[in-house]
C-alpha atoms as a PDB file:
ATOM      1  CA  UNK A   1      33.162  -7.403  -8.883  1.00  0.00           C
ATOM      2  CA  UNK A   2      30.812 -10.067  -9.963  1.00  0.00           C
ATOM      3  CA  UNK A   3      30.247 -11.574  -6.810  1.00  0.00           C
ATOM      4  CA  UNK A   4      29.198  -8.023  -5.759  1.00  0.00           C
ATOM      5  CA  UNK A   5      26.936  -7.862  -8.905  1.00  0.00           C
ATOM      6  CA  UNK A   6      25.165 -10.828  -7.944  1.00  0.00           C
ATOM      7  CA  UNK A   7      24.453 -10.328  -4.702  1.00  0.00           C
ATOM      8  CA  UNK A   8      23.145  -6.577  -5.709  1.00  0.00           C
ATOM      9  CA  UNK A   9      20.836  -8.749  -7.990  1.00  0.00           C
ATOM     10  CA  UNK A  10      19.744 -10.411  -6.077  1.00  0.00           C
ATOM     11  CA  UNK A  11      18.864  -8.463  -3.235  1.00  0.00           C
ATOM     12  CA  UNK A  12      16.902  -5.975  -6.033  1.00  0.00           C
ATOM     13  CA  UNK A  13      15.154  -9.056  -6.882  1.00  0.00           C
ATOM     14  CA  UNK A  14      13.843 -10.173  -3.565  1.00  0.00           C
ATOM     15  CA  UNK A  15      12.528  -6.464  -2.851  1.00  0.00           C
ATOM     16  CA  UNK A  16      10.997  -6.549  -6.309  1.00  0.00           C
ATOM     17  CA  UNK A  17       9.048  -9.463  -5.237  1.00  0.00           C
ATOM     18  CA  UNK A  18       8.557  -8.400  -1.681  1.00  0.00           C
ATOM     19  CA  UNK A  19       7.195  -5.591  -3.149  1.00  0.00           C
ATOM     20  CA  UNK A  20       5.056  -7.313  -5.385  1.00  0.00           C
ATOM     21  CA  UNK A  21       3.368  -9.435  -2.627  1.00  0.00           C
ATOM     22  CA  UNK A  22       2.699  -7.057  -0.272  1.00  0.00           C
ATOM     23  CA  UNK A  23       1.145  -4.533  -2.494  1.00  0.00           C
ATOM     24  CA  UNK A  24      -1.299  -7.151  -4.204  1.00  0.00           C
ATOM     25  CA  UNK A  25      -2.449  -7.818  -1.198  1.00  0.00           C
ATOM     26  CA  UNK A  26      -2.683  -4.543   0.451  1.00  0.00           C
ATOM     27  CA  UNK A  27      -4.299  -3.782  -2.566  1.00  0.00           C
ATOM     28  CA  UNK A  28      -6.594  -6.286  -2.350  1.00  0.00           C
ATOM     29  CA  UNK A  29      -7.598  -5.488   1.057  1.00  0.00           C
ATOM     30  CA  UNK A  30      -7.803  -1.875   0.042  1.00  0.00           C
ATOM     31  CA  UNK A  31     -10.413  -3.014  -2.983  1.00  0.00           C
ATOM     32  CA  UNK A  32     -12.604  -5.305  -0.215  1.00  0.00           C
ATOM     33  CA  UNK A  33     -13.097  -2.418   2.451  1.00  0.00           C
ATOM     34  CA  UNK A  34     -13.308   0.797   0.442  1.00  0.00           C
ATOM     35  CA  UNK A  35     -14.648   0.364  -3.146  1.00  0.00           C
ATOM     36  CA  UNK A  36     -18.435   0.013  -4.007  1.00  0.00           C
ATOM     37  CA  UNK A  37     -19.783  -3.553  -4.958  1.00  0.00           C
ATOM     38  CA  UNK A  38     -21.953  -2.450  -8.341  1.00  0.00           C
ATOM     39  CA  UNK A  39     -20.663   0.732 -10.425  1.00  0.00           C
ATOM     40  CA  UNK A  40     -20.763   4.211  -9.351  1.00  0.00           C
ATOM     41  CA  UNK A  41     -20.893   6.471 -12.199  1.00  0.00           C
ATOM     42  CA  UNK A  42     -20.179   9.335 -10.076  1.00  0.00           C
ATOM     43  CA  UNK A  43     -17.054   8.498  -8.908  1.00  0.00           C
ATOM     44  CA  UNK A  44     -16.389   7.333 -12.045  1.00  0.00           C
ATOM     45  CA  UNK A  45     -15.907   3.799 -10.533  1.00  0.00           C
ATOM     46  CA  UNK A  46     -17.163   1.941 -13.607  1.00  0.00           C
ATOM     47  CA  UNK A  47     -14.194  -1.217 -14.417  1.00  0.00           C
ATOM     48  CA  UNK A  48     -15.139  -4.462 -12.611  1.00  0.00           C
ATOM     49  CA  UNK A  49     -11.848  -6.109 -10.834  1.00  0.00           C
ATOM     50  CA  UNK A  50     -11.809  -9.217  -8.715  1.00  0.00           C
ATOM     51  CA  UNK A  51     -10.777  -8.357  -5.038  1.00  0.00           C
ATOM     52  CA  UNK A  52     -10.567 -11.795  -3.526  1.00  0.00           C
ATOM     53  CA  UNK A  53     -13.314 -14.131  -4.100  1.00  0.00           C
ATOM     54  CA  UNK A  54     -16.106 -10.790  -4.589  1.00  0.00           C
ATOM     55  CA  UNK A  55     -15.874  -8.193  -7.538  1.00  0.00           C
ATOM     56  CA  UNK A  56     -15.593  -4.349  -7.030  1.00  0.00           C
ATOM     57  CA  UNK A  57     -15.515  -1.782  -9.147  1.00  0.00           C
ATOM     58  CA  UNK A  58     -13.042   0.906  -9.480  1.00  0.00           C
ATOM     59  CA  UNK A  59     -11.846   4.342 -11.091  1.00  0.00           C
ATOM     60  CA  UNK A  60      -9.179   4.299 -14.201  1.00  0.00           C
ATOM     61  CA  UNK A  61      -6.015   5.075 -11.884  1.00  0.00           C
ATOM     62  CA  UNK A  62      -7.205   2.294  -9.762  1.00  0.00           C
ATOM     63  CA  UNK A  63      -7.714  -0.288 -12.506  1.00  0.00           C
ATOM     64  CA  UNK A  64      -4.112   0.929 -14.183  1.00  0.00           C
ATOM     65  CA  UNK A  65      -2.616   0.585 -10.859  1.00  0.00           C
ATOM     66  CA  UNK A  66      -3.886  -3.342 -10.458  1.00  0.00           C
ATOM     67  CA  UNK A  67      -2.990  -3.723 -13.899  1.00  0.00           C
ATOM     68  CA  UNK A  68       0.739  -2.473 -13.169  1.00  0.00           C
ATOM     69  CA  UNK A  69       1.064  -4.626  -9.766  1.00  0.00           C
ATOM     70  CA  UNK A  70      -0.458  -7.995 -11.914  1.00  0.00           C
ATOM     71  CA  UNK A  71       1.175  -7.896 -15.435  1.00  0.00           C
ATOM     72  CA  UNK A  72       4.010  -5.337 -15.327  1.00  0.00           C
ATOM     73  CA  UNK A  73       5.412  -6.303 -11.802  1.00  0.00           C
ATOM     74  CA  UNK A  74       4.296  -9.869 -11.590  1.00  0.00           C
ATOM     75  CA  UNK A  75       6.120 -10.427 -15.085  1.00  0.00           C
ATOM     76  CA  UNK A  76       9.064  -8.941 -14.031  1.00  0.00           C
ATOM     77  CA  UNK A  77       9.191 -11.158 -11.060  1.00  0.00           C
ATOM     78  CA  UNK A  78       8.292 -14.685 -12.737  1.00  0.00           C
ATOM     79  CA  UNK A  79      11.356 -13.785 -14.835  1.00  0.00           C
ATOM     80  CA  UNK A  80      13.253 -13.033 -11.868  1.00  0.00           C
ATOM     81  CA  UNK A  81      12.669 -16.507 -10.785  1.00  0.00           C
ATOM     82  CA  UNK A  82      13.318 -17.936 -13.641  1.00  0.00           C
ATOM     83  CA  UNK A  83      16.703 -16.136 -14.491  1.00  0.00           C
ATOM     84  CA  UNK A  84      17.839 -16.821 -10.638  1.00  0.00           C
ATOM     85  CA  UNK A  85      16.828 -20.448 -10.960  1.00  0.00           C
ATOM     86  CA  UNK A  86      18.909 -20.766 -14.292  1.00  0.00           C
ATOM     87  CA  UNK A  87      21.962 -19.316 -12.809  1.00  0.00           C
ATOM     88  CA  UNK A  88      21.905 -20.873  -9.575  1.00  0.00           C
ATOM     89  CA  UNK A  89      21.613 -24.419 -11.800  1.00  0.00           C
ATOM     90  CA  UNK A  90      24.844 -23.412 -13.869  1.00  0.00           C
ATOM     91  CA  UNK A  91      26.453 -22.117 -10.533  1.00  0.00           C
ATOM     92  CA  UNK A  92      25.445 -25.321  -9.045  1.00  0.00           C
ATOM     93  CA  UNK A  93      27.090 -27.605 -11.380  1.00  0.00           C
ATOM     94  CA  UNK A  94      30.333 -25.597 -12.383  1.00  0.00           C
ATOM     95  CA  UNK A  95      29.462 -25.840 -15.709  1.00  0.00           C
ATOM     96  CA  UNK A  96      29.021 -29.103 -16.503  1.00  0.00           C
ATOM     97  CA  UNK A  97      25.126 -30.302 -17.656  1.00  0.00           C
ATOM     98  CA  UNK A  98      22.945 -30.324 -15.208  1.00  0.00           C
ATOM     99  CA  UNK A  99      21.485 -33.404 -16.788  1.00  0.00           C
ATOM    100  CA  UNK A 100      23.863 -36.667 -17.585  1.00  0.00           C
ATOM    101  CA  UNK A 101      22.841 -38.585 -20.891  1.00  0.00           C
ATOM    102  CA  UNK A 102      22.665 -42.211 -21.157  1.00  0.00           C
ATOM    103  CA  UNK A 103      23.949 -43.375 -24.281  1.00  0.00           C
ATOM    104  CA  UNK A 104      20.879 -45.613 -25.526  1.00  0.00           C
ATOM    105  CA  UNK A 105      17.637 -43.565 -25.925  1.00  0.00           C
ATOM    106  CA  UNK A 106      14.300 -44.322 -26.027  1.00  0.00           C
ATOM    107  CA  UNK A 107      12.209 -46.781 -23.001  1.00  0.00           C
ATOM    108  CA  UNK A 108      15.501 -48.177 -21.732  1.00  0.00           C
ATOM    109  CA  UNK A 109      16.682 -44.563 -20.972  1.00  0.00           C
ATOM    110  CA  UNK A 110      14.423 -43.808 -18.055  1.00  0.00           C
ATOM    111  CA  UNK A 111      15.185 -47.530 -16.812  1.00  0.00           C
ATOM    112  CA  UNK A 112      18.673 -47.097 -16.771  1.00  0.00           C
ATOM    113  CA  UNK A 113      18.597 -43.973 -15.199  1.00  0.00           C
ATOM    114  CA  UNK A 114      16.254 -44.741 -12.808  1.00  0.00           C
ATOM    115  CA  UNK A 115      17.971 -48.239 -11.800  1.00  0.00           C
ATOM    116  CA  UNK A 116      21.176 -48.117 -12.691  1.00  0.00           C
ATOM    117  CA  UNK A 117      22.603 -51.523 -10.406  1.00  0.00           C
ATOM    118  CA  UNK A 118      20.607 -53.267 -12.700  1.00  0.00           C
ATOM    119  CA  UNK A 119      22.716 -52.568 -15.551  1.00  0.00           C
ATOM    120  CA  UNK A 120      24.878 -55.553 -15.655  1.00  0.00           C
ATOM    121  CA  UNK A 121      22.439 -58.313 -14.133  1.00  0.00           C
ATOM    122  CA  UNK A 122      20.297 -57.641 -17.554  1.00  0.00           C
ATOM    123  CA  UNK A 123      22.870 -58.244 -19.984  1.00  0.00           C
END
């Protein structure tokens, strides 16, 4: 049952982001070709947004709906990739730290861990 749990997960995840992705930049497109390049009071197309390197200015739906696809969505992914990147680390290592600890600390840490033959010829 877990296995299956994972994988659904998973697979929610990835269209999450795929989702993500493509609409940004759909939307983006969208934003370059169709919306005016100084406000239009009567369309009501009066917030400023950046749509690639140029800004455009659309309605309130419009803004809400960037807003929604860059905070809401984009949040909800980071933390996807974050929580997937946590569990694959613990499923990686089968529990055990993912990180071993010398027992000195301090300088001589990160040269024993980084030469560790040289151990003994130092001594």
């Amino acid at each position: 049952m877990t296995r299956l749990l994972k994988k659904i997960v998973v697979v929610v995840w990835l269209a999450t982001a795929a989702f993500t992705g493509l609409a940004g930049v759909g939307t983006t497109f969208y934003f370059l070709t169709e919306m005016p390049r100084s406000p239009d009071p009567e369309t009501r197309r009066i917030y400023s947004v950046a749509a690639g390197n140029q800004r455009v200015y659309v309605n309130r739906t419009e803004l809400e709906w960037e807003d929604f696809l860059r905070y809401d969505l984009g949040t909800l992914t980071g933390c996807g990739v974050v929580t997937l990147g946590v569990v694959f680390l613990i499923r990686e290592h089968n529990g055990q730290p993912p990180i071993k600890r010398a027992k000195t600390s301090g300088p001589s840490l990160l040269l024993l861990s980084v030469t560790p033959r040289l151990r003994g010829k130092n001594r």
